[in-house]
Protein backbone atom coordinates (compact mmCIF):
# COMPACT_ATOMS: atom_id res chain seq x y z
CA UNK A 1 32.46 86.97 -59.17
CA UNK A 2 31.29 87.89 -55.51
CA UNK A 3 33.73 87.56 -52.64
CA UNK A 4 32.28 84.43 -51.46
CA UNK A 5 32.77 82.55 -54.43
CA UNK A 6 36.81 83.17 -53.80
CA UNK A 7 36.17 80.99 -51.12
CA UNK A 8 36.74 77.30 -52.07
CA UNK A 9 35.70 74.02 -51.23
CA UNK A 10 39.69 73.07 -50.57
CA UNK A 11 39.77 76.06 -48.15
CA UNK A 12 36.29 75.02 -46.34
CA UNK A 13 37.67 71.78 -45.77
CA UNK A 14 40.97 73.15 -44.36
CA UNK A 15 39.33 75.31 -41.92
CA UNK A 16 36.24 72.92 -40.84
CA UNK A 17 34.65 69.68 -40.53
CA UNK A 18 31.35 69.84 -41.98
CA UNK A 19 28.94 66.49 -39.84
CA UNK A 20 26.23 66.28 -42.55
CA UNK A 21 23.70 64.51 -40.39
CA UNK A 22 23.71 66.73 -37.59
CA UNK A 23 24.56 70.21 -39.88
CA UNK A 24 27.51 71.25 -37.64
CA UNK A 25 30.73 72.70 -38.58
CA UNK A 26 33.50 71.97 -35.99
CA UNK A 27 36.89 73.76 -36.37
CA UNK A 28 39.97 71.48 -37.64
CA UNK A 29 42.40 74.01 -36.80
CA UNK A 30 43.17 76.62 -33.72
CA UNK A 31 42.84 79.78 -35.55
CA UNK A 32 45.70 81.49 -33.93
CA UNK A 33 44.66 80.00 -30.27
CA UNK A 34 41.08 81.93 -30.79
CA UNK A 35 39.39 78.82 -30.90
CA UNK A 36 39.40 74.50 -29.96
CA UNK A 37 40.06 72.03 -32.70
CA UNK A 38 36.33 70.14 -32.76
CA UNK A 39 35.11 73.28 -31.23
CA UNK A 40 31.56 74.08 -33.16
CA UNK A 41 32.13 77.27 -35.68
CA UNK A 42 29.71 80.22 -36.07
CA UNK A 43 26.39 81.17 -34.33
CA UNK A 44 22.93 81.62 -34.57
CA UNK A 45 22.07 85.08 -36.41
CA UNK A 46 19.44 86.73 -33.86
CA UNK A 47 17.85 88.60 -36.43
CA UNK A 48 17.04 85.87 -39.33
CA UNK A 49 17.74 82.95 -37.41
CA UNK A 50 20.60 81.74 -39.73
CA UNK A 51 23.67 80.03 -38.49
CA UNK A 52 26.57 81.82 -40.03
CA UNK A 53 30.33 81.44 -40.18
CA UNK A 54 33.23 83.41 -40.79
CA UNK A 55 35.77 82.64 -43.31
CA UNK A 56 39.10 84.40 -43.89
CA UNK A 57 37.53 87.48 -42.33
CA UNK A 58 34.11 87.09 -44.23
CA UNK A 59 30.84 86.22 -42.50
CA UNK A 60 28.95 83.77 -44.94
CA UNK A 61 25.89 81.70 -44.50
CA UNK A 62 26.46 77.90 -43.09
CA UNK A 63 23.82 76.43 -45.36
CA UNK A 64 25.82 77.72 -48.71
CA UNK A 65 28.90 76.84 -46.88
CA UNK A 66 27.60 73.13 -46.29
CA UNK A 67 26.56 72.75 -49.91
CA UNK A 68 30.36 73.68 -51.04
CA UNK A 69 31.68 71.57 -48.58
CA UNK A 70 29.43 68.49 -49.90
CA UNK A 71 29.48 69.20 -53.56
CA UNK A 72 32.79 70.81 -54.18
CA UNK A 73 30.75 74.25 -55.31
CA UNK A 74 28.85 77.35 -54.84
CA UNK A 75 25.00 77.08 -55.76
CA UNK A 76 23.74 78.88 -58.39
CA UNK A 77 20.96 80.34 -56.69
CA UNK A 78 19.05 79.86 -53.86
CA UNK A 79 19.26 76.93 -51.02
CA UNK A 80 16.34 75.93 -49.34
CA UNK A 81 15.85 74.40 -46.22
CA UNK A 82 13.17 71.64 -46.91
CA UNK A 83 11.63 71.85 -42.72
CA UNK A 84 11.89 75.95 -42.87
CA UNK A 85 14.14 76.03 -39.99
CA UNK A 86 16.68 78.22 -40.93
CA UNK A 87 20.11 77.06 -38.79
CA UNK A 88 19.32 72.96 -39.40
CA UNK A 89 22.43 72.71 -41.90
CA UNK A 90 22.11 68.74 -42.66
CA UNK A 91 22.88 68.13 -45.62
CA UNK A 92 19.49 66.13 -46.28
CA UNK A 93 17.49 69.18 -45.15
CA UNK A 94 18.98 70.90 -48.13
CA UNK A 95 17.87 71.79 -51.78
CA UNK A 96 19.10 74.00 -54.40
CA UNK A 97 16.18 75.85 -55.54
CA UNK A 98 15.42 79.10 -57.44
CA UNK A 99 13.88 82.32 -55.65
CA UNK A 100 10.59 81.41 -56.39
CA UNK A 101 10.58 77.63 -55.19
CA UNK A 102 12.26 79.41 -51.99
CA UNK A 103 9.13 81.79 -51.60
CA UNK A 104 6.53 78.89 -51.97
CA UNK A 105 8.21 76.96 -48.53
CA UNK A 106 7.55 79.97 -45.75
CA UNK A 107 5.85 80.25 -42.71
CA UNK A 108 2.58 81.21 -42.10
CA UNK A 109 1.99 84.35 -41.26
CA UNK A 110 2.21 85.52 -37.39
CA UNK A 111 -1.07 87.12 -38.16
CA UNK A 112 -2.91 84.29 -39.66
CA UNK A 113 -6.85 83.56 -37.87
CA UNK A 114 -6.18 79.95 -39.36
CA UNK A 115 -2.30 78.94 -38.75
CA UNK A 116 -2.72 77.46 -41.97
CA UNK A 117 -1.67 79.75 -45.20
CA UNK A 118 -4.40 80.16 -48.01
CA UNK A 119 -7.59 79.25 -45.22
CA UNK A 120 -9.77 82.15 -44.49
CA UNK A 121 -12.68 82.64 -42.59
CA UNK A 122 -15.50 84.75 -45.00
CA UNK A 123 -18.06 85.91 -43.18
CA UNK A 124 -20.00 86.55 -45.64
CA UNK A 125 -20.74 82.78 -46.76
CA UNK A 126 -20.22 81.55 -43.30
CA UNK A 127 -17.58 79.38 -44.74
CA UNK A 128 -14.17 78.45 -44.74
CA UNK A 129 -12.44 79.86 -47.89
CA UNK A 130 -9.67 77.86 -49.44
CA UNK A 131 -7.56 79.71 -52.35
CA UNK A 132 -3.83 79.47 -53.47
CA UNK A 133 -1.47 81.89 -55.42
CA UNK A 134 0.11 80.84 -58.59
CA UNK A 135 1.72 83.22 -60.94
CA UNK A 136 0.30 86.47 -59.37
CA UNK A 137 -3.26 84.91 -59.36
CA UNK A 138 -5.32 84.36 -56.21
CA UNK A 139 -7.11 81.10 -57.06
CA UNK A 140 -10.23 80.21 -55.19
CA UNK A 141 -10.10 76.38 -54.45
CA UNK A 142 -13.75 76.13 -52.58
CA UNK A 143 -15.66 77.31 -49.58
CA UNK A 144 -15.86 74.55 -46.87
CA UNK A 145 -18.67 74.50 -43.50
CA UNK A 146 -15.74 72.29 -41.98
CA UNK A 147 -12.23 74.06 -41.37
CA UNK A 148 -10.29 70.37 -41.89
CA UNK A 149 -11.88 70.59 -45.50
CA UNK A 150 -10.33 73.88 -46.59
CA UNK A 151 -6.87 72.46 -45.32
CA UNK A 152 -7.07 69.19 -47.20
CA UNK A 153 -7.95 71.26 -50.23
CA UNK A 154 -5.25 73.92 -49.44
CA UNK A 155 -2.81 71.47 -48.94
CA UNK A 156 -4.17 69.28 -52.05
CA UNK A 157 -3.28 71.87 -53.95
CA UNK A 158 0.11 72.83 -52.78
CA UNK A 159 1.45 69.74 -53.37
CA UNK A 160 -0.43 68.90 -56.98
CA UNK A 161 1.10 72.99 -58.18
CA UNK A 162 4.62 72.57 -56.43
CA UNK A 163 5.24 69.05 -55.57
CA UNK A 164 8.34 68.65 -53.71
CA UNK A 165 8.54 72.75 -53.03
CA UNK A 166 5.23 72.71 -51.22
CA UNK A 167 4.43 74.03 -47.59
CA UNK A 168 2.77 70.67 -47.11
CA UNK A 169 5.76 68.60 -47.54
CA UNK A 170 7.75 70.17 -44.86
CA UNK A 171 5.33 69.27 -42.33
């Protein structure tokens, strides 16, 4: 058992209330006159971006926090946050998900020519490559003149291989 899981639900509630439409947690008690009743707990992580709280002297992750709160436990694995922004806690932006569902709803890359993940230029061909991972295999999905076609089939793709977990849903 980690040390988070020793946290319950009964003690979340105790300590905060969790506003499932907006993500916040607010404080329901004055922590030894440290903080305001319906003052709003924890802060942004600078590094990752994650809002995090403390709990009995333990900093944990709002987003696993808010699914305990709603559902009474601890996921099993991962949560996901459907939009990619990493400190919107609602509730509906939530999803239990396994690493690899996780992986599949990132970014693109700072570094990308295309701001779109999976289009490439190729010189080459003097086209517009379109490809897609799936289990460790670079699939090429067509070479398009016109850089809206390699998107549509990019983002064709995502959502026909992982439906609900693709990069194209979030947007």
């Amino acid at each position: 058992m980690t040390i988070t899981r020793r946290i319950t639900a009964e003690r979340v509630r105790e300590l905060f209330d969790y506003e499932a439409d907006t993500g916040l947690f607010r404080h329901r008690t004055d922590c030894n006159s440290q903080v305001e009743v319906g003052e709003v707990a924890g802060g942004k992580d600078s590094e990752e971006g994650y809002w995090r709280l403390r709990v009995d002297g333990l900093t944990v992750l709002a987003h696993r926090v808010a699914w305990l709160w709603v559902t009474g436990e601890w996921p099993d694995d991962r949560i996901d946050h459907k939009n990619g922004v990493r400190h919107d806690n609602r509730f509906s932006n939530l999803r239990a998900c396994s690493a690899l569902e996780n992986a599949r709803n990132v970014k693109v890359r700072a570094n990308s020519s295309t701001g779109v993940a999976g289009v490439t230029w190729e010189s080459k061909y003097c086209r517009w490559k379109a490809h897609i991972k799936v289990s460790g295999k670079c699939i090429t999905l067509g070479r398009f003149k016109a850089l809206l076609d390699a998107v549509s089939a990019r983002r064709g793709a995502e959502i026909r291989l992982f439906g609900d977990f693709s990069a194209a849903m979030s947007r």
